[in-house]
N, C-alpha and C. Protein backbone atom coordinates (compact mmCIF):
# COMPACT_ATOMS: atom_id res chain seq x y z
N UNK A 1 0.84 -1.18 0.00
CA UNK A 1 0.00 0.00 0.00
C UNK A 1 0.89 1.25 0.00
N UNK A 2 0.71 1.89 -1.05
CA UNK A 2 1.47 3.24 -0.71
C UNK A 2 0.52 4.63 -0.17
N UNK A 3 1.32 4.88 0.68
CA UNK A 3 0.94 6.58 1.59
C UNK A 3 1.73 7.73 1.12
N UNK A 4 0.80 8.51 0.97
CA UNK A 4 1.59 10.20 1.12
C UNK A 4 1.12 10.84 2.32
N UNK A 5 2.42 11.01 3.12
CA UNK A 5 2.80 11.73 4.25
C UNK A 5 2.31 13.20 4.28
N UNK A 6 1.05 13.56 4.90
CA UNK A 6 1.20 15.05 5.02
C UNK A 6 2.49 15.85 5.07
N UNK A 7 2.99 15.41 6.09
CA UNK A 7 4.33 16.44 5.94
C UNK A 7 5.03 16.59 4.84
N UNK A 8 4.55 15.89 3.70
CA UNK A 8 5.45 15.48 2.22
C UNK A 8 4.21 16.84 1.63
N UNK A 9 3.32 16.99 1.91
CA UNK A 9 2.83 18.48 0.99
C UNK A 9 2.81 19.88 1.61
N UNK A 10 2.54 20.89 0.92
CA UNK A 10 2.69 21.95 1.14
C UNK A 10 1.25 22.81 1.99
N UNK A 11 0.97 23.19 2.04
CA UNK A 11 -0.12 24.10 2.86
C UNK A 11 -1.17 24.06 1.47
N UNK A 12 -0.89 24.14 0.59
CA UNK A 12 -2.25 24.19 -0.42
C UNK A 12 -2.12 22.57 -1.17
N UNK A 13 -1.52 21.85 -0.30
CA UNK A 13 -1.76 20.16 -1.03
C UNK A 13 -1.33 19.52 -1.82
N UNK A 14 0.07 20.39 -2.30
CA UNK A 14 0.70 19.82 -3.74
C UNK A 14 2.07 19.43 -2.64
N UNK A 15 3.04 18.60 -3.76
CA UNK A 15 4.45 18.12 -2.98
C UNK A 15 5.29 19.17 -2.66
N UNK A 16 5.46 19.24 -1.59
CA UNK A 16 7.07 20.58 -1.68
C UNK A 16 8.09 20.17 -2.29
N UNK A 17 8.60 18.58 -2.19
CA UNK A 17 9.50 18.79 -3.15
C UNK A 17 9.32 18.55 -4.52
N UNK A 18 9.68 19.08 -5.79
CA UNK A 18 9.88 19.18 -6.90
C UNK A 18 10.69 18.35 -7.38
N UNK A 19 10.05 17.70 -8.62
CA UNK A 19 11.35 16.85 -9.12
C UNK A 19 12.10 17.60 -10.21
N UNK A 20 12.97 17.38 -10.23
CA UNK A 20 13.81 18.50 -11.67
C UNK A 20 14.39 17.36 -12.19
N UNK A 21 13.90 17.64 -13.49
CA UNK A 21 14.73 16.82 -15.08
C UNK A 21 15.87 18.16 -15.62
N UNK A 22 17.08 17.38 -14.97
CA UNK A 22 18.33 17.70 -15.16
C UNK A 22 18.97 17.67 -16.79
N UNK A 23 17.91 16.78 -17.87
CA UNK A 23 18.24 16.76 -19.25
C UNK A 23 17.72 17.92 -20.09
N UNK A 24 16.90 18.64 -19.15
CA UNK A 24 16.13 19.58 -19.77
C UNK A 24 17.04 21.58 -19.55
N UNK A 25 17.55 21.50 -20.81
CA UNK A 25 18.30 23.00 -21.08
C UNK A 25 17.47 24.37 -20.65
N UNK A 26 17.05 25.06 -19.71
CA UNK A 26 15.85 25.91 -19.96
C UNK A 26 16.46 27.05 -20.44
N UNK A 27 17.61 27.47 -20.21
CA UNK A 27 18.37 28.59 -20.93
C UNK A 27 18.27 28.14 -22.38
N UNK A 28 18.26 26.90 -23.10
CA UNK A 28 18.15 26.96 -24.82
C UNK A 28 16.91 27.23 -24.87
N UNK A 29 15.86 26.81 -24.02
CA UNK A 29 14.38 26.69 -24.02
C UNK A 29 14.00 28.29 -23.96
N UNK A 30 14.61 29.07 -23.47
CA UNK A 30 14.20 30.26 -23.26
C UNK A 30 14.91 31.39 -24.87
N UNK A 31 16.67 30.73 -24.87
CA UNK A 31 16.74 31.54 -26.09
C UNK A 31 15.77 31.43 -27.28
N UNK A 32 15.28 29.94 -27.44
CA UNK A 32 14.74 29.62 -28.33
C UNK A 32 13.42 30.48 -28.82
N UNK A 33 12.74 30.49 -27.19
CA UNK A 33 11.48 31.22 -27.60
C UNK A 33 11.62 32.64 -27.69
N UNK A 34 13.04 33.13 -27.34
CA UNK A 34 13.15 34.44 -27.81
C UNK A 34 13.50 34.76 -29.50
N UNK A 35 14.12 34.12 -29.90
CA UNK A 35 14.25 34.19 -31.20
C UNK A 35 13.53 33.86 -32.12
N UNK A 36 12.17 33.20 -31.72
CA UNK A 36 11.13 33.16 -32.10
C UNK A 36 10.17 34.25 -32.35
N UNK A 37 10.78 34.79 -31.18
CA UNK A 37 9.89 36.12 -31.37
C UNK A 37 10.36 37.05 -31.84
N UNK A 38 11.64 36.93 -31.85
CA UNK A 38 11.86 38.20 -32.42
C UNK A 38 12.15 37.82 -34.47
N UNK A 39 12.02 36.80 -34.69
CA UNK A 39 11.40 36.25 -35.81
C UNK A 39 10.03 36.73 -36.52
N UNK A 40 9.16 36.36 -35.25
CA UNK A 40 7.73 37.09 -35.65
C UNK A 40 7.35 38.24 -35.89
N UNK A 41 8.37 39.41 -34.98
CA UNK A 41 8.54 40.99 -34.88
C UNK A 41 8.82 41.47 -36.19
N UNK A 42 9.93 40.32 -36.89
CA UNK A 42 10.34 41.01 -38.14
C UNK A 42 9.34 40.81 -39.27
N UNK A 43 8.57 39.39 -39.18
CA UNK A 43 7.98 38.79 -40.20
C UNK A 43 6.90 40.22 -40.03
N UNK A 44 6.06 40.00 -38.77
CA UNK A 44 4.99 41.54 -38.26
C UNK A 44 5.73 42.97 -39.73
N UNK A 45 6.44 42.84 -39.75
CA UNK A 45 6.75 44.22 -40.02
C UNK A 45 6.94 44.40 -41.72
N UNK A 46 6.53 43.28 -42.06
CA UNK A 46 7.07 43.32 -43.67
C UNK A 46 5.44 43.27 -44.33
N UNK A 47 5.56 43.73 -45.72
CA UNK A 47 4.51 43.81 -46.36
C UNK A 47 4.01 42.67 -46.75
N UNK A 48 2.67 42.64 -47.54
CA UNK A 48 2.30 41.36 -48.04
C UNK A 48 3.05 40.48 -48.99
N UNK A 49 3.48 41.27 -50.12
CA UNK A 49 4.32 40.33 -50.31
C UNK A 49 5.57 39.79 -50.15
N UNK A 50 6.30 40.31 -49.27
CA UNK A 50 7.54 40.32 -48.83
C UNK A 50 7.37 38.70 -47.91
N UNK A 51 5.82 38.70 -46.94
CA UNK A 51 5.46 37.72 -46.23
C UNK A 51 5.20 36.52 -47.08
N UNK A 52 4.58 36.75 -48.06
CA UNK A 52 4.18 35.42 -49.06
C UNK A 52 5.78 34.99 -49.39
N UNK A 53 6.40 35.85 -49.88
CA UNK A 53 8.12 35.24 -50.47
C UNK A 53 8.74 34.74 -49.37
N UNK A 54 8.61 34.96 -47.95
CA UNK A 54 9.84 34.22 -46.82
C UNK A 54 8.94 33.45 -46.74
N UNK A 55 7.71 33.08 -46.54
CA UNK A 55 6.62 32.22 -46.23
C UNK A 55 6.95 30.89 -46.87
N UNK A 56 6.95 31.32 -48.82
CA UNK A 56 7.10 30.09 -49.07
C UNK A 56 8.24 29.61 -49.28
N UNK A 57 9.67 30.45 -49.24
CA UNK A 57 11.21 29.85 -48.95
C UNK A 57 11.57 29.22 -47.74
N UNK A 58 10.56 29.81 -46.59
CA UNK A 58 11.53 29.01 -45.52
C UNK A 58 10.54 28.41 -44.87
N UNK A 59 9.26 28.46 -45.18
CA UNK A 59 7.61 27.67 -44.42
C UNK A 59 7.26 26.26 -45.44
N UNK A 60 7.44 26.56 -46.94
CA UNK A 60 6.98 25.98 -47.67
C UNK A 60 7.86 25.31 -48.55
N UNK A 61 8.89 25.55 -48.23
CA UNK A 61 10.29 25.21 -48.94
C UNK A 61 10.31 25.15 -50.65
N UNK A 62 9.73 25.87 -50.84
CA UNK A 62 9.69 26.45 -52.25
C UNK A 62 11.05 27.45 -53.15
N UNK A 63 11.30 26.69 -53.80
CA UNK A 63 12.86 27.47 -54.29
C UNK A 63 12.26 29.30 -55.38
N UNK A 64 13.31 29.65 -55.25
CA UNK A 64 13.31 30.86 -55.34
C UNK A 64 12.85 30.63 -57.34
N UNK A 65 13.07 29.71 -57.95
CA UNK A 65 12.47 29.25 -58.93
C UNK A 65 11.19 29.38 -59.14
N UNK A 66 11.15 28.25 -58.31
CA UNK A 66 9.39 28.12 -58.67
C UNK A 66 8.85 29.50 -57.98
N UNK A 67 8.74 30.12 -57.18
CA UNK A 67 8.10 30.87 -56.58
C UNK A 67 7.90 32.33 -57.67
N UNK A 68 9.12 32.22 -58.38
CA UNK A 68 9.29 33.35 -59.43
C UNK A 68 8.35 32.81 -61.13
N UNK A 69 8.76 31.45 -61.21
CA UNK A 69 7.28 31.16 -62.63
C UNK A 69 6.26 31.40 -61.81
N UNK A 70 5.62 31.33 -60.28
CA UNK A 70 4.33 31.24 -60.23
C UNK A 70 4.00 32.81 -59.85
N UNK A 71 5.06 33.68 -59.47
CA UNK A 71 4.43 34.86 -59.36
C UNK A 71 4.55 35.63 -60.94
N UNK A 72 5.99 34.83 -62.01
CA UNK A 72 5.72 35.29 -63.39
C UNK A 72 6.42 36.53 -63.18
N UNK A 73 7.53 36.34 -62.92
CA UNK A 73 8.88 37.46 -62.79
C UNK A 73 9.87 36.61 -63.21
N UNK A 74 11.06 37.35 -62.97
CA UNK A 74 12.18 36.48 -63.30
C UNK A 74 12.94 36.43 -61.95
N UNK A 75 13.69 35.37 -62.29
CA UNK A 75 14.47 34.33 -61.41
C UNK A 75 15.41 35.58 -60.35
N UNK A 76 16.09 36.83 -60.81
CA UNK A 76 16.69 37.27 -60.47
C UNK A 76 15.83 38.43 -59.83
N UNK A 77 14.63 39.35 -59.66
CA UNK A 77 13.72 39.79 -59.16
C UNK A 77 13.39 38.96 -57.83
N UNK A 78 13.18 37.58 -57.82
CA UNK A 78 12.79 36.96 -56.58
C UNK A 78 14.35 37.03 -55.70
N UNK A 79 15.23 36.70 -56.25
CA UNK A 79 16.52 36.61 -55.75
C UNK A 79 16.95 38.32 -54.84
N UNK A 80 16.91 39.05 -55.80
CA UNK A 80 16.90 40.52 -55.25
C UNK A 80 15.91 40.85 -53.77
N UNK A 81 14.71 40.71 -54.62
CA UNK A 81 13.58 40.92 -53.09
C UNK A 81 14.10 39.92 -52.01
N UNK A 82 14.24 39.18 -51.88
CA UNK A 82 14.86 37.92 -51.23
C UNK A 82 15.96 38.12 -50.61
N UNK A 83 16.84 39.03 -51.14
CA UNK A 83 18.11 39.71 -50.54
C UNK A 83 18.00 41.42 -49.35
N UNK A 84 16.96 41.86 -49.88
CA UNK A 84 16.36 42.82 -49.34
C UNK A 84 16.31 43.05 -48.19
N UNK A 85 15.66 42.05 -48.10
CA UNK A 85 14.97 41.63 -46.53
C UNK A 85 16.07 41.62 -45.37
């Protein structure tokens, strides 16, 4: 039969002690979600189509090719805007 020891919880009923997973980085966990955001800040700030062109190079993995027959420019126009940024 197993027991949990009052003295093993805290005043509102949860464990005082904590277990910590020592494999887990929270400093990468934290840069990560910062550069995430500040990812989003930049994407936030660009026009529509500036968003459709990083969208589908680095969301949709669409080469700077195709993305240029389907918008019907040339190869070096997508390359330029693409450099812009």
């Amino acid at each position: 039969m197993n027991c949990t020891l009052f003295s093993s919880l805290d005043h509102d009923g949860h464990f005082s002690e904590t277990i910590v997973d020592e494999d887990i980085d929270v400093e990468k966990i934290v840069e990560t979600q910062m550069m995430i955001e500040a990812v989003r800040n930049a994407i936030s700030r660009l026009n529509a189509e500036e968003k459709d062109i990083i969208e589908r190079l680095y969301f949709n993995d669409e080469t700077l090719s195709n993305i240029a027959r389907k918008k019907k420019v040339s190869y070096q126009a997508i390359q330029w805007r693409n450099t812009a940024y």
